[in-house]
Structures are given as C-alpha cells and as structure tokens.
PDB file of N, CA and C in Angstrom:
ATOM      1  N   UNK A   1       6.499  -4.855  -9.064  1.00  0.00           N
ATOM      2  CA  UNK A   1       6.130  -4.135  -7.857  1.00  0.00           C
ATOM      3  C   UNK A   1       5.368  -2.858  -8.219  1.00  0.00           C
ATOM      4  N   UNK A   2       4.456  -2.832  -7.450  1.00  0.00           N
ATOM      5  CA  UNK A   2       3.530  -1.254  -7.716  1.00  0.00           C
ATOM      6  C   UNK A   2       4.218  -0.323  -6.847  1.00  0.00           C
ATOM      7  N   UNK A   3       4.000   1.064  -6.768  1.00  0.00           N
ATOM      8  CA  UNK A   3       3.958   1.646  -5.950  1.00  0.00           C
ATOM      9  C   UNK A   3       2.825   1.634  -4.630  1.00  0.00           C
ATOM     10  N   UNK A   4       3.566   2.183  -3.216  1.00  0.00           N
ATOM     11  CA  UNK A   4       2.816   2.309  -2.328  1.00  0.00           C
ATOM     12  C   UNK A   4       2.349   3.012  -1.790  1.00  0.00           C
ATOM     13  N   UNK A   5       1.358   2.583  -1.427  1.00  0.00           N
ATOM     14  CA  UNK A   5       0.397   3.436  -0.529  1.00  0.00           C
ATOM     15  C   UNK A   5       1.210   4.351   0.464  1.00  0.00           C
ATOM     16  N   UNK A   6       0.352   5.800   0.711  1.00  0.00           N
ATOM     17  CA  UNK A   6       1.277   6.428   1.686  1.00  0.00           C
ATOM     18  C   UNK A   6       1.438   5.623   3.235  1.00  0.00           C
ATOM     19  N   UNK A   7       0.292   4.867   3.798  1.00  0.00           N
ATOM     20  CA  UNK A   7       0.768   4.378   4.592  1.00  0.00           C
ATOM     21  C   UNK A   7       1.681   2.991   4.945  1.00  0.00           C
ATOM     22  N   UNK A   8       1.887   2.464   3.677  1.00  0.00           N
ATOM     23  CA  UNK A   8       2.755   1.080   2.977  1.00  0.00           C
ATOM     24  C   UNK A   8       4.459   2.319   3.156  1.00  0.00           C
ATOM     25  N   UNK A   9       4.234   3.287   2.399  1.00  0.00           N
ATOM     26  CA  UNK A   9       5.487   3.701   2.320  1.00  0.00           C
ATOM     27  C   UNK A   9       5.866   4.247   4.030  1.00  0.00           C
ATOM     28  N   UNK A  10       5.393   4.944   4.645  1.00  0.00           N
ATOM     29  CA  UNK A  10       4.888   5.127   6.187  1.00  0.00           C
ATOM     30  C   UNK A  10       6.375   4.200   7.037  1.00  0.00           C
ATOM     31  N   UNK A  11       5.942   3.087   6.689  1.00  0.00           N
ATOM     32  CA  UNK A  11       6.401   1.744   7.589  1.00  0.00           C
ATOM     33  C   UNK A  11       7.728   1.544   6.677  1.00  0.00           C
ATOM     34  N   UNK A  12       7.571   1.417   5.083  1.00  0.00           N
ATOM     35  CA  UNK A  12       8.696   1.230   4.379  1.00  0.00           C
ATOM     36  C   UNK A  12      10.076   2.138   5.378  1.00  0.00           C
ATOM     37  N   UNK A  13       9.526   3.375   5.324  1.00  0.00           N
ATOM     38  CA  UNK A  13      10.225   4.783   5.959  1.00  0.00           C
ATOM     39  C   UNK A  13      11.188   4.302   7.204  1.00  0.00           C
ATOM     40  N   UNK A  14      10.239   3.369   8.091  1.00  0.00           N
ATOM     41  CA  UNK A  14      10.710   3.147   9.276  1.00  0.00           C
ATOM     42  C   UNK A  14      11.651   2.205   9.521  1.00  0.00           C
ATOM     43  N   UNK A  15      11.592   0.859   7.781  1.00  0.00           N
ATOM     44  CA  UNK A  15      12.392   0.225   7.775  1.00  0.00           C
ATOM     45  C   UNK A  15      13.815   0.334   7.489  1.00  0.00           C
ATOM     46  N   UNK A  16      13.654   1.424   6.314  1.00  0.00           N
ATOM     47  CA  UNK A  16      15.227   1.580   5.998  1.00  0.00           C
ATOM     48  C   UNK A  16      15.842   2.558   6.994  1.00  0.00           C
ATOM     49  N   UNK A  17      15.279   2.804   7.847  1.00  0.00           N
ATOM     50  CA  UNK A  17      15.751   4.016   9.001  1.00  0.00           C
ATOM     51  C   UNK A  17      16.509   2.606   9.652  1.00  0.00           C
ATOM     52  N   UNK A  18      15.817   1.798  10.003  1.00  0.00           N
ATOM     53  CA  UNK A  18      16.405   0.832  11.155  1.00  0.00           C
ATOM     54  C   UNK A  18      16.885  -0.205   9.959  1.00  0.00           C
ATOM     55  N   UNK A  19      16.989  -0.584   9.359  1.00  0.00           N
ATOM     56  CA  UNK A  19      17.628  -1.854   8.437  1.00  0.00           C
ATOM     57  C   UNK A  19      16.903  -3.053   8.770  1.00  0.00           C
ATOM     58  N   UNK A  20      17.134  -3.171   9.813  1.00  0.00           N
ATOM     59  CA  UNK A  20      16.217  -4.534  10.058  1.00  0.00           C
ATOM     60  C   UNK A  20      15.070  -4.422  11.485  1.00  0.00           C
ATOM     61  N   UNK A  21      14.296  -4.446  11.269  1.00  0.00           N
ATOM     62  CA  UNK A  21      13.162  -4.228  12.228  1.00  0.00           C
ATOM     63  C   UNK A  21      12.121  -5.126  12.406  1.00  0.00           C
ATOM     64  N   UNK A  22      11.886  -5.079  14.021  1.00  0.00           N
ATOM     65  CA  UNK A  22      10.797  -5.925  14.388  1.00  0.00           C
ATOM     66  C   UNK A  22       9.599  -5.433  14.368  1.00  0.00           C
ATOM     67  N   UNK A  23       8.144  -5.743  14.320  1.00  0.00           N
ATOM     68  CA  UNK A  23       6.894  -4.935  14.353  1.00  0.00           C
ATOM     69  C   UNK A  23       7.005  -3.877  15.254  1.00  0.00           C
ATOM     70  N   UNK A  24       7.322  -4.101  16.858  1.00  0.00           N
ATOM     71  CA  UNK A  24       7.228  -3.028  17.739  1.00  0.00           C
ATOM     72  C   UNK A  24       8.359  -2.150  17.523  1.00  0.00           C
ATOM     73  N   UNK A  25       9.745  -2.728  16.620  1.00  0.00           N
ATOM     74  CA  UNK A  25      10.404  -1.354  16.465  1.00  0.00           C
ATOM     75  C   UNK A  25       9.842  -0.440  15.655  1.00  0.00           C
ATOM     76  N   UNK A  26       9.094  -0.862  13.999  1.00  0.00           N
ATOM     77  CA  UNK A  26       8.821   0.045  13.690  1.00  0.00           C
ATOM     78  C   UNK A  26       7.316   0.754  14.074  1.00  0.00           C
ATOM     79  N   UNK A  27       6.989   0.235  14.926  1.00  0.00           N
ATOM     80  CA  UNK A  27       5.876   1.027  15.305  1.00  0.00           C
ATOM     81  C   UNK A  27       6.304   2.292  16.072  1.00  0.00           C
ATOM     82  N   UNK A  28       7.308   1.972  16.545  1.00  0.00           N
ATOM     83  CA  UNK A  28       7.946   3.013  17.627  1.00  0.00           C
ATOM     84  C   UNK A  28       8.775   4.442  16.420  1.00  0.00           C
ATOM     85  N   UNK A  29       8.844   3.828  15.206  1.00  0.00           N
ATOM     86  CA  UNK A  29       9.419   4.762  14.701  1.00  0.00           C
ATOM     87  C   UNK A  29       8.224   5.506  13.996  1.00  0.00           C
ATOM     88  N   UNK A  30       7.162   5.260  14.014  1.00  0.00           N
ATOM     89  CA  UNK A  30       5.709   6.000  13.733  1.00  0.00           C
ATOM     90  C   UNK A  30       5.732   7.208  14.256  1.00  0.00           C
ATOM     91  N   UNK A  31       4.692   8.179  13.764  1.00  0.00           N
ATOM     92  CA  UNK A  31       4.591   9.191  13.990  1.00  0.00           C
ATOM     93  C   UNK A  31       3.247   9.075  15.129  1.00  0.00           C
ATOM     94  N   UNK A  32       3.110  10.005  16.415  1.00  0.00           N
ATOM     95  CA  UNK A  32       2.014   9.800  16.906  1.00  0.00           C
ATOM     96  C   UNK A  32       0.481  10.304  16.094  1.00  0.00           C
ATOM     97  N   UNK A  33      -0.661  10.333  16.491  1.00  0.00           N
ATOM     98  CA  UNK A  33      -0.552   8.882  16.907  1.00  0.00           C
ATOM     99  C   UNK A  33      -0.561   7.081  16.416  1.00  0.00           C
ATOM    100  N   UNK A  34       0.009   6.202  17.364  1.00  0.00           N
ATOM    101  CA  UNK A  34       1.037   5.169  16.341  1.00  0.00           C
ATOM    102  C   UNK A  34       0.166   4.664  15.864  1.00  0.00           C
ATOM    103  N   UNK A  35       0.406   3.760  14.973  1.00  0.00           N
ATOM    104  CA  UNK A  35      -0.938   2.722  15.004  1.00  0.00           C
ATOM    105  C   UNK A  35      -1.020   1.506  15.565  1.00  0.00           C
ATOM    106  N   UNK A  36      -1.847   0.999  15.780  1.00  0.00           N
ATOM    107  CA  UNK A  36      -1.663  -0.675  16.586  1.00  0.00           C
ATOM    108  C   UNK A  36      -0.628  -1.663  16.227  1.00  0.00           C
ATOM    109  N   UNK A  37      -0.433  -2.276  16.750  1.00  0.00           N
ATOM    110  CA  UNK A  37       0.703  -3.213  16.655  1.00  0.00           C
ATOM    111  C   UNK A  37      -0.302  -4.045  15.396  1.00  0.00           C
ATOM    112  N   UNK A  38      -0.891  -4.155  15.633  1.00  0.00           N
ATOM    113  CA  UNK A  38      -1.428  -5.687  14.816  1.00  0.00           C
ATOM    114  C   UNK A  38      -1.524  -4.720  13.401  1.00  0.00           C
ATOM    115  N   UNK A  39      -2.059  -3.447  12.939  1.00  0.00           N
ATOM    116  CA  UNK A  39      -1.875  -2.677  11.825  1.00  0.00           C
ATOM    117  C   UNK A  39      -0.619  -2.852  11.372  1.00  0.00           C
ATOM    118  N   UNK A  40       0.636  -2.817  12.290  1.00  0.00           N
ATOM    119  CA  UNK A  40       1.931  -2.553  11.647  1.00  0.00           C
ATOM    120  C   UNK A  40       1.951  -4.186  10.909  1.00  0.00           C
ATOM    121  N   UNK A  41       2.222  -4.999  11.875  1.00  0.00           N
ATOM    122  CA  UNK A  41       1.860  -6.497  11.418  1.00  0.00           C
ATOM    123  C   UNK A  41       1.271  -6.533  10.349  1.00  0.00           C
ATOM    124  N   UNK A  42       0.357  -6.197   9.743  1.00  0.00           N
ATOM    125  CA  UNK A  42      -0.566  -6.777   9.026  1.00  0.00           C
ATOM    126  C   UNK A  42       0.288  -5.798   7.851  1.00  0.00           C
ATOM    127  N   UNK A  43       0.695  -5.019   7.454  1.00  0.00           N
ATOM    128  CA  UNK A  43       1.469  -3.666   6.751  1.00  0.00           C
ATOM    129  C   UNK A  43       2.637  -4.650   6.506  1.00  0.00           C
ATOM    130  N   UNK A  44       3.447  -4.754   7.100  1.00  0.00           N
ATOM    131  CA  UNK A  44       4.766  -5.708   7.134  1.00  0.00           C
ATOM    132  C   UNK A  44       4.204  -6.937   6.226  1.00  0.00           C
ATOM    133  N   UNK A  45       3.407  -7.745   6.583  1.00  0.00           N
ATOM    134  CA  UNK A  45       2.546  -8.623   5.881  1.00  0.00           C
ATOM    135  C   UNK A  45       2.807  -8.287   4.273  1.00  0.00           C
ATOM    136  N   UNK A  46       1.449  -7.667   4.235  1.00  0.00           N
ATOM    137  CA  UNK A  46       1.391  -7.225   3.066  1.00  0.00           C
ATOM    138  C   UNK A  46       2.651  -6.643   2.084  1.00  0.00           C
ATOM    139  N   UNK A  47       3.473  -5.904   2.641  1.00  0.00           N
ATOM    140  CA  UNK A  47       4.448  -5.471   2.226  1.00  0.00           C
ATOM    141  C   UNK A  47       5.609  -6.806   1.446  1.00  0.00           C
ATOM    142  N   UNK A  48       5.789  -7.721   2.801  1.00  0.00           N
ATOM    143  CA  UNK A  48       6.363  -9.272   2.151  1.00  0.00           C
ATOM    144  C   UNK A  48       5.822  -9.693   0.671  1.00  0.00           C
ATOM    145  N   UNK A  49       4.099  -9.627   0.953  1.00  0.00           N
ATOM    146  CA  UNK A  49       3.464 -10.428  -0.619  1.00  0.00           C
ATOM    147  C   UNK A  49       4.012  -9.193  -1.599  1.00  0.00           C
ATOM    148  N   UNK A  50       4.092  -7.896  -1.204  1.00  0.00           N
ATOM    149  CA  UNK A  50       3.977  -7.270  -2.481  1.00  0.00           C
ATOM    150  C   UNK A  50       5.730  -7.122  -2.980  1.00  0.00           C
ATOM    151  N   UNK A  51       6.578  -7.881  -2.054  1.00  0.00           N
ATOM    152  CA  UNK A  51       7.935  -8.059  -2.463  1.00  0.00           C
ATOM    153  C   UNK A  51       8.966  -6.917  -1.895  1.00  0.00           C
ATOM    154  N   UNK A  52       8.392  -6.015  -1.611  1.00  0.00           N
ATOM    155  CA  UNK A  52       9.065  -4.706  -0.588  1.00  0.00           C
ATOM    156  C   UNK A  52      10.440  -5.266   0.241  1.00  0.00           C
ATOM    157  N   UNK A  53       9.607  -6.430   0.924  1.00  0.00           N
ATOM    158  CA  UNK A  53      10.196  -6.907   2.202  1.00  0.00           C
ATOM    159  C   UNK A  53      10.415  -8.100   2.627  1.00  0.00           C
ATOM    160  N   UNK A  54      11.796  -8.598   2.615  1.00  0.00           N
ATOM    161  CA  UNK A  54      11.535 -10.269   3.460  1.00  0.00           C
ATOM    162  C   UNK A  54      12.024 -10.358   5.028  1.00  0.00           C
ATOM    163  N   UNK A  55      12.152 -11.433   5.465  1.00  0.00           N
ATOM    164  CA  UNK A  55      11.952 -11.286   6.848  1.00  0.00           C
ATOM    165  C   UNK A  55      12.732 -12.641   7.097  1.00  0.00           C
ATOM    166  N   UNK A  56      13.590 -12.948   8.732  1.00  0.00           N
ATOM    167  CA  UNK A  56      13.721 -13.490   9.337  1.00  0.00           C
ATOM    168  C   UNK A  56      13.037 -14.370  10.629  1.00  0.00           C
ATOM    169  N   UNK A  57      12.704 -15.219  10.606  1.00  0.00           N
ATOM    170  CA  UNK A  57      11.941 -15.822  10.878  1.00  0.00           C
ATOM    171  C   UNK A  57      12.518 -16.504  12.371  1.00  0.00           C
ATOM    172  N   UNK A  58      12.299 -15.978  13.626  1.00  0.00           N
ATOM    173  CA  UNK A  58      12.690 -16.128  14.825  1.00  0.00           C
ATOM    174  C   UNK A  58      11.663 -16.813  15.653  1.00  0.00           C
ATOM    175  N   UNK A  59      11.003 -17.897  15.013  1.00  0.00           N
ATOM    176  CA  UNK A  59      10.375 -18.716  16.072  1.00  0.00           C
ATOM    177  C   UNK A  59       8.314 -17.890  16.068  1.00  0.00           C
ATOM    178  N   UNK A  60       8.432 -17.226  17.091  1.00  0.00           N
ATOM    179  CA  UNK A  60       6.989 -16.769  17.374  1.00  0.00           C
ATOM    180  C   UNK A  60       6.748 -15.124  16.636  1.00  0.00           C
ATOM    181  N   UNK A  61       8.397 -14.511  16.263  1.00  0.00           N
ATOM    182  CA  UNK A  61       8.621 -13.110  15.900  1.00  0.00           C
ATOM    183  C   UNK A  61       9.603 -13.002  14.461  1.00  0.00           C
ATOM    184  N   UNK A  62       9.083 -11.964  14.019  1.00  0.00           N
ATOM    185  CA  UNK A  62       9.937 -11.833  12.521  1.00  0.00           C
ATOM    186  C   UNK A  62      10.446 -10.288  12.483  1.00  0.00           C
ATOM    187  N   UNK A  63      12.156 -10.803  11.945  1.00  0.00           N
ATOM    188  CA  UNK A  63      12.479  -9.604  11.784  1.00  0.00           C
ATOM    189  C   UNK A  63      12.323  -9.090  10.156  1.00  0.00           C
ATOM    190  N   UNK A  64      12.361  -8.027   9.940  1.00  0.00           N
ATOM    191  CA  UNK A  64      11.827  -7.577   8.378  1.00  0.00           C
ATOM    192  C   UNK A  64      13.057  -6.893   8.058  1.00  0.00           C
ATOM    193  N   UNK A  65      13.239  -6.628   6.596  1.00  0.00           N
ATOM    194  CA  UNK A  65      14.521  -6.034   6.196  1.00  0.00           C
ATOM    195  C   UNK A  65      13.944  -5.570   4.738  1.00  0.00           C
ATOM    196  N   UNK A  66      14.328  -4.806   4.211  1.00  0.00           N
ATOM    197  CA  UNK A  66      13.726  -4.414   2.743  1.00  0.00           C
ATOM    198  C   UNK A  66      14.412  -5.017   1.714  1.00  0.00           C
ATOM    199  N   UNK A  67      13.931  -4.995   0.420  1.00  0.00           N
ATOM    200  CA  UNK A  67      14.467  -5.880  -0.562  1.00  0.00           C
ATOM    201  C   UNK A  67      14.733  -4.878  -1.652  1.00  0.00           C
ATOM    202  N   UNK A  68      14.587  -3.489  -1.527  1.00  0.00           N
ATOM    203  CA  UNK A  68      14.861  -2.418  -2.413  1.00  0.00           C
ATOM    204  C   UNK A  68      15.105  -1.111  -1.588  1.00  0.00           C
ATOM    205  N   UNK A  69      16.504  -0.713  -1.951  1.00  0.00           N
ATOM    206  CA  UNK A  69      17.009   0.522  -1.314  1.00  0.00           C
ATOM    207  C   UNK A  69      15.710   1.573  -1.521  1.00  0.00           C
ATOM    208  N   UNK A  70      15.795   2.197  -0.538  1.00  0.00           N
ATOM    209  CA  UNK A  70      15.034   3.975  -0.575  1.00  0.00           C
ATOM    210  C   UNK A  70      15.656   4.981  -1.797  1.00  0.00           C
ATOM    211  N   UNK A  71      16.576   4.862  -2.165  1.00  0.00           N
ATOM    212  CA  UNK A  71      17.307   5.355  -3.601  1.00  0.00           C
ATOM    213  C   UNK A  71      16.585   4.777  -4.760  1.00  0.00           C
ATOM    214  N   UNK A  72      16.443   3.348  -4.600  1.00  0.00           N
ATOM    215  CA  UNK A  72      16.189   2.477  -6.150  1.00  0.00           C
ATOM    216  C   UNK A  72      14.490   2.658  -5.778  1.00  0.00           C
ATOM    217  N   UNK A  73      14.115   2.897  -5.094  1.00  0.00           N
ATOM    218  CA  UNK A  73      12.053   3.227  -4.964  1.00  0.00           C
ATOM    219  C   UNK A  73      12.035   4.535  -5.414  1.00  0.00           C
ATOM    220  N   UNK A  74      13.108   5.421  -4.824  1.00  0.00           N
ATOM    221  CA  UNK A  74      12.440   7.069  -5.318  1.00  0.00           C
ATOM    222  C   UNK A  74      12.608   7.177  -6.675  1.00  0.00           C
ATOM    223  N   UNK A  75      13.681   6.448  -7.254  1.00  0.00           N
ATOM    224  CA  UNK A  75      13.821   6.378  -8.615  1.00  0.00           C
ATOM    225  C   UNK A  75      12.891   5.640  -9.579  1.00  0.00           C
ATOM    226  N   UNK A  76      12.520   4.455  -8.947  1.00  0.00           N
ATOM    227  CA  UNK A  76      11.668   4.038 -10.212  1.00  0.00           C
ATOM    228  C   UNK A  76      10.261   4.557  -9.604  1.00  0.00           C
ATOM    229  N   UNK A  77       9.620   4.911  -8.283  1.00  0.00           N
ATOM    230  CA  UNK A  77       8.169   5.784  -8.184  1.00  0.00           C
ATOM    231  C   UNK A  77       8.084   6.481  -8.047  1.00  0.00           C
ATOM    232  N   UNK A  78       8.940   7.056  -7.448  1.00  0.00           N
ATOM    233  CA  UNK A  78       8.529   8.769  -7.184  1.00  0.00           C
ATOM    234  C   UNK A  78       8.983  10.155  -8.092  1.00  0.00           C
ATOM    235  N   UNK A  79      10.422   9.344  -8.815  1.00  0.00           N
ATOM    236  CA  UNK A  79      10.643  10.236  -9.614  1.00  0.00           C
ATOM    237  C   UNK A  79       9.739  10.451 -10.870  1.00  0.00           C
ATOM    238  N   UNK A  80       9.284   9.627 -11.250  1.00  0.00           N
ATOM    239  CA  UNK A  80       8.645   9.469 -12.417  1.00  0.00           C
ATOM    240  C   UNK A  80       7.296   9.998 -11.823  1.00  0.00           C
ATOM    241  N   UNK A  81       6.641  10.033 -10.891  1.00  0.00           N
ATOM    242  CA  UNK A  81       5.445  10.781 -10.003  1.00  0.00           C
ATOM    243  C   UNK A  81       5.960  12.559 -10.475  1.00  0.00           C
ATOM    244  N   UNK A  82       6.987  12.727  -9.821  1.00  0.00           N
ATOM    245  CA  UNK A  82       7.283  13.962  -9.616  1.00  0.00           C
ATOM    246  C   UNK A  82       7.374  14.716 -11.476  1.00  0.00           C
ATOM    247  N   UNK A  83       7.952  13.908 -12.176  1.00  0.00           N
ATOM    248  CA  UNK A  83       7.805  14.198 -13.636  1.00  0.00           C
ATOM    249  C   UNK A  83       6.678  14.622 -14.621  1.00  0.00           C
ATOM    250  N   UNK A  84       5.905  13.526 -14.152  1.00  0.00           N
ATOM    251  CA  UNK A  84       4.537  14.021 -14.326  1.00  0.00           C
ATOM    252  C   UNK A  84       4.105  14.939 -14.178  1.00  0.00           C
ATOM    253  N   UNK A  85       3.994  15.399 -12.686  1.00  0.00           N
ATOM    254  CA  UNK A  85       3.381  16.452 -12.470  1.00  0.00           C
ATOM    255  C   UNK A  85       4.146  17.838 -12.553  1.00  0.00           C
ATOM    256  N   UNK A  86       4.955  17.597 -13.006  1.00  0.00           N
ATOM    257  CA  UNK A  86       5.870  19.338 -12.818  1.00  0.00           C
ATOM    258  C   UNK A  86       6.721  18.863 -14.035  1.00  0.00           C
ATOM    259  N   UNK A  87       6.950  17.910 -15.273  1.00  0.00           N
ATOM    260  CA  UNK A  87       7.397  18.087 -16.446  1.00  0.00           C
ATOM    261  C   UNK A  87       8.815  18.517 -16.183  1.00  0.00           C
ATOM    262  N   UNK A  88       9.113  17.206 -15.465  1.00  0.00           N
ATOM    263  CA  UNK A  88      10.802  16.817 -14.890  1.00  0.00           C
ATOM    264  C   UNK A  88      11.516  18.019 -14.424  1.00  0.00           C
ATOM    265  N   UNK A  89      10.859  18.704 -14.460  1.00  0.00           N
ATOM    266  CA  UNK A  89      11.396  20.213 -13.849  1.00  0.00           C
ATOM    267  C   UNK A  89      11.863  19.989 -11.987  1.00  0.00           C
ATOM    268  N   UNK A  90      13.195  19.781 -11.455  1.00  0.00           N
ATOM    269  CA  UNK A  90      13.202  19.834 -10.093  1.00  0.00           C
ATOM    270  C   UNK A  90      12.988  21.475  -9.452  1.00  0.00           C
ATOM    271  N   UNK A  91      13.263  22.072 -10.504  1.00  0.00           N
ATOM    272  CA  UNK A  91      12.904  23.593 -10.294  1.00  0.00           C
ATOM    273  C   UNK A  91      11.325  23.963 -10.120  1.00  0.00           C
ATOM    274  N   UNK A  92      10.453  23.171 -10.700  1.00  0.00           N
ATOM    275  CA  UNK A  92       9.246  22.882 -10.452  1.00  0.00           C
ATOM    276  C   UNK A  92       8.705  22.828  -9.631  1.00  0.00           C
ATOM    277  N   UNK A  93       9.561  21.590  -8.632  1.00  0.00           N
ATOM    278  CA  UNK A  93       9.018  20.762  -7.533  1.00  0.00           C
ATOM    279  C   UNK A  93       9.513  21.729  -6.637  1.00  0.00           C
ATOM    280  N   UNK A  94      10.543  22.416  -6.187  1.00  0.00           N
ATOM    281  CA  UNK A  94      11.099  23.168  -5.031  1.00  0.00           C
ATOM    282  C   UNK A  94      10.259  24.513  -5.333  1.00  0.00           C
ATOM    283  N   UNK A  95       9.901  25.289  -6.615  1.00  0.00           N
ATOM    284  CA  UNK A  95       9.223  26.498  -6.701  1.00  0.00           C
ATOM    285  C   UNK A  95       7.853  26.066  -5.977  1.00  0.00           C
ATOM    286  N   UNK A  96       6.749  25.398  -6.281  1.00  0.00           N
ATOM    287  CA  UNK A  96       5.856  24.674  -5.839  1.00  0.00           C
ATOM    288  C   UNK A  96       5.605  24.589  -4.098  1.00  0.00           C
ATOM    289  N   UNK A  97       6.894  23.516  -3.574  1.00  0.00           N
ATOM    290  CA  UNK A  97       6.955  23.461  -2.358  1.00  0.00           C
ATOM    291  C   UNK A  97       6.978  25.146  -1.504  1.00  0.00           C
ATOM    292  N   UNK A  98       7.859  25.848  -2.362  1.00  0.00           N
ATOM    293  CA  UNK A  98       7.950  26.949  -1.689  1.00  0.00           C
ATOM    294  C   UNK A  98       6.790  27.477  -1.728  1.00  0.00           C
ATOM    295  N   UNK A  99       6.363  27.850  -2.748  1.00  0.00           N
ATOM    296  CA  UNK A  99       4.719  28.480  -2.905  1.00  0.00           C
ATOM    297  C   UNK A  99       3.565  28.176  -1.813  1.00  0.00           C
ATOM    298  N   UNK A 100       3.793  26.850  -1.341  1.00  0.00           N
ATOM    299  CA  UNK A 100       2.764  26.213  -0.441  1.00  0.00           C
ATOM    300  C   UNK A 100       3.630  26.619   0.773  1.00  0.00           C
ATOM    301  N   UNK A 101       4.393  27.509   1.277  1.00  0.00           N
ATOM    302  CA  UNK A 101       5.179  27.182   2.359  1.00  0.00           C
ATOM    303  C   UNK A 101       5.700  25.833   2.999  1.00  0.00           C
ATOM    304  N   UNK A 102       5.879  24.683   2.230  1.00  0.00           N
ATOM    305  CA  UNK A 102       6.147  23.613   2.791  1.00  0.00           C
ATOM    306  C   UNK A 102       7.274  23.784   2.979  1.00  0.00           C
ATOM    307  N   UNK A 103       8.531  24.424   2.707  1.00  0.00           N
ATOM    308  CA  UNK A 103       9.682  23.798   2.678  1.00  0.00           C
ATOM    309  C   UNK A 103      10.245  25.819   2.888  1.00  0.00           C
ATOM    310  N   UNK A 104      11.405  25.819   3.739  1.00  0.00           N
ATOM    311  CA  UNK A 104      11.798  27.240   4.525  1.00  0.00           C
ATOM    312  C   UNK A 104      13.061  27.329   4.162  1.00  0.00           C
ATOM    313  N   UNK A 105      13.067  28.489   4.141  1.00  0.00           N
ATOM    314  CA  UNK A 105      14.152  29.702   3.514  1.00  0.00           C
ATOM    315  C   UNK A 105      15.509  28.418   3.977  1.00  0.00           C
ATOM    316  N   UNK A 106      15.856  28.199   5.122  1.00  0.00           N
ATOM    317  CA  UNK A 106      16.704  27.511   5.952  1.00  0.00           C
ATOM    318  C   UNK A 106      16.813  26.068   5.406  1.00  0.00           C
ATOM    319  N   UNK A 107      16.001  25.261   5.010  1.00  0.00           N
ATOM    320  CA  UNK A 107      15.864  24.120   3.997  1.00  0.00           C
ATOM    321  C   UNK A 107      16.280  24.287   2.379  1.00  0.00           C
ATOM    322  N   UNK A 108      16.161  25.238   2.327  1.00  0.00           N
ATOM    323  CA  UNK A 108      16.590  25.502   0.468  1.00  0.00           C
ATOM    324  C   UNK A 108      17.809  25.721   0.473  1.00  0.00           C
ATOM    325  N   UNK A 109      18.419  26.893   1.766  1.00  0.00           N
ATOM    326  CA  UNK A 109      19.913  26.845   1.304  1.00  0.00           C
ATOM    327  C   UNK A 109      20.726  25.734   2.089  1.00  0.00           C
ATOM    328  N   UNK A 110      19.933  24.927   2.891  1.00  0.00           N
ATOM    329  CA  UNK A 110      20.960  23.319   2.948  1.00  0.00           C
ATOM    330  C   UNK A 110      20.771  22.747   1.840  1.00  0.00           C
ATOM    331  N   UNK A 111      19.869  22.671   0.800  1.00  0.00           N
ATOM    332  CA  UNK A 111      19.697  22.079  -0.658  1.00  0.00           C
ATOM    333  C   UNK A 111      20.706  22.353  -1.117  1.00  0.00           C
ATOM    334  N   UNK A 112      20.641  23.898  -1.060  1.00  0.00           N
ATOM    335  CA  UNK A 112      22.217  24.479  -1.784  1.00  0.00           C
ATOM    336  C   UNK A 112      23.161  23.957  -1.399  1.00  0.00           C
ATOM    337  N   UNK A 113      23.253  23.980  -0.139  1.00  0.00           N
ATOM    338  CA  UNK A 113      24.491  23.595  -0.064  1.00  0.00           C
ATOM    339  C   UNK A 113      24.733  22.369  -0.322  1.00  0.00           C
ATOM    340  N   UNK A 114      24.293  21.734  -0.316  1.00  0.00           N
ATOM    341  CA  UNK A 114      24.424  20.288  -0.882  1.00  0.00           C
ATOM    342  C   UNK A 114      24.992  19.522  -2.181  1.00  0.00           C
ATOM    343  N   UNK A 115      24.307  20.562  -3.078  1.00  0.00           N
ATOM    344  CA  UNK A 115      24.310  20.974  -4.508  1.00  0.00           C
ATOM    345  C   UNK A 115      25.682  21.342  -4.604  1.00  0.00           C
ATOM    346  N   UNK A 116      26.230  22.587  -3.690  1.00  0.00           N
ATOM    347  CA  UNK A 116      27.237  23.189  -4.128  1.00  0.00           C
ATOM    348  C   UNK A 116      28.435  22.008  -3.179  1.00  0.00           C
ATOM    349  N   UNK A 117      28.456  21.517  -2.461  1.00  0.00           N
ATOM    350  CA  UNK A 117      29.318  19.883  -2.115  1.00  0.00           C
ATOM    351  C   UNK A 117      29.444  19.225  -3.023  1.00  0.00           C
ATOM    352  N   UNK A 118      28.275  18.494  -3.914  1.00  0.00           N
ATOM    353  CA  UNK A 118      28.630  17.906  -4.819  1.00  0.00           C
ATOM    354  C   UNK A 118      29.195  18.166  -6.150  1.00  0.00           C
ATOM    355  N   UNK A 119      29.255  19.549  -6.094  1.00  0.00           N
ATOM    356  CA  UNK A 119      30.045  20.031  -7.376  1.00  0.00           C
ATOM    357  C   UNK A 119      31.555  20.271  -7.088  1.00  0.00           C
ATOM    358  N   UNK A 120      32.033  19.972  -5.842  1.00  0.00           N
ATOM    359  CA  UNK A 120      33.196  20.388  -5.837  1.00  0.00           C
ATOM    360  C   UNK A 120      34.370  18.750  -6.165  1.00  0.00           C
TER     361      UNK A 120
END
C-alpha cells in the first residue's frame, strides 16, 4: 500500500469516523464545499483497488469499511513523514505548528494533559 493522497485520506477520515459507510454518508461527512457524489464514488473505488477499503455489496449500493485502522496508517505513513521532516523530534512537530499559529495555547495544554493521563 502507498500512501494517500490528501484527498484519498479526506474520505479515508470520513470512514473510520463512521466504520462503515455508504457514498452519501461519507460525503455528508465532507467538509463544505462537498464534493459530488460520483467523486466520492469514484475515491471509494479507487481506495478498494489500492486495498484501503472493502465493501459490502447490497444489490445497486455498497457499504465500505476500512481494512487498516487510523492508528496502523499514522504509523506506517505519517509517522515516518513527520520524521523526516523534523528528525523524529515530536518537539519539532508541535514547536513548528506553534510557530505557524496552527495549533493554540488551549490545544497544547489538552496535549498536556493527555500526556500527563497517560503517565499516571
């Protein structure tokens, strides 16, 4: 399996939100504005050949379900993305985010706290 495209991962996003989803559910879980039904279709598609995703097969409609947790993808693509570019440093990646204002005072200390949950 390769990694995906941001808009492959997009739809991935929408699947493991819902577990099992039909085209118009995850279109509905899109961000506006959505994209066409037949885009999501054709995404879902593709996603099946590239092994992401298999599907239930209901006659004229298919439901889709993923074939790799959102845990086991960030780990084998994104972490190794994120390594690269910031030299496995997660201190890297959050100094960075902050620098760009992406990510707020109020988001870092739920990190913390998170951090400090799992240490107890």
């Amino acid at each position: 399996m390769k990694r995906l495209s941001d808009k492959e991962e997009g739809v991935m996003q929408a699947v493991w939100k819902l577990d099992k989803a039909f085209a118009k559910d995850v279109r509905e879980e899109m961000p506006d504005p959505k994209p066409h039904i037949n885009t999501i279709s054709t995404m879902l598609k593709r996603l099946v050949d590239k092994g992401f995703l298999k599907y239930e097969d209901f006659g004229s409609t298919y439901r889709y379900y993923a074939t790799i947790t959102k845990k086991d993808y960030t780990q084998t693509y994104i972490r190794p993305l994120l390594s690269g570019l910031f030299g496995g440093s997660i201190k890297e990646v959050v100094t960075f985010f902050a620098e760009e204002d992406e990510i707020s005072v109020d988001e870092l200390k739920e990190v913390i706290r998170m951090i400090e949950g799992k240490e107890k």
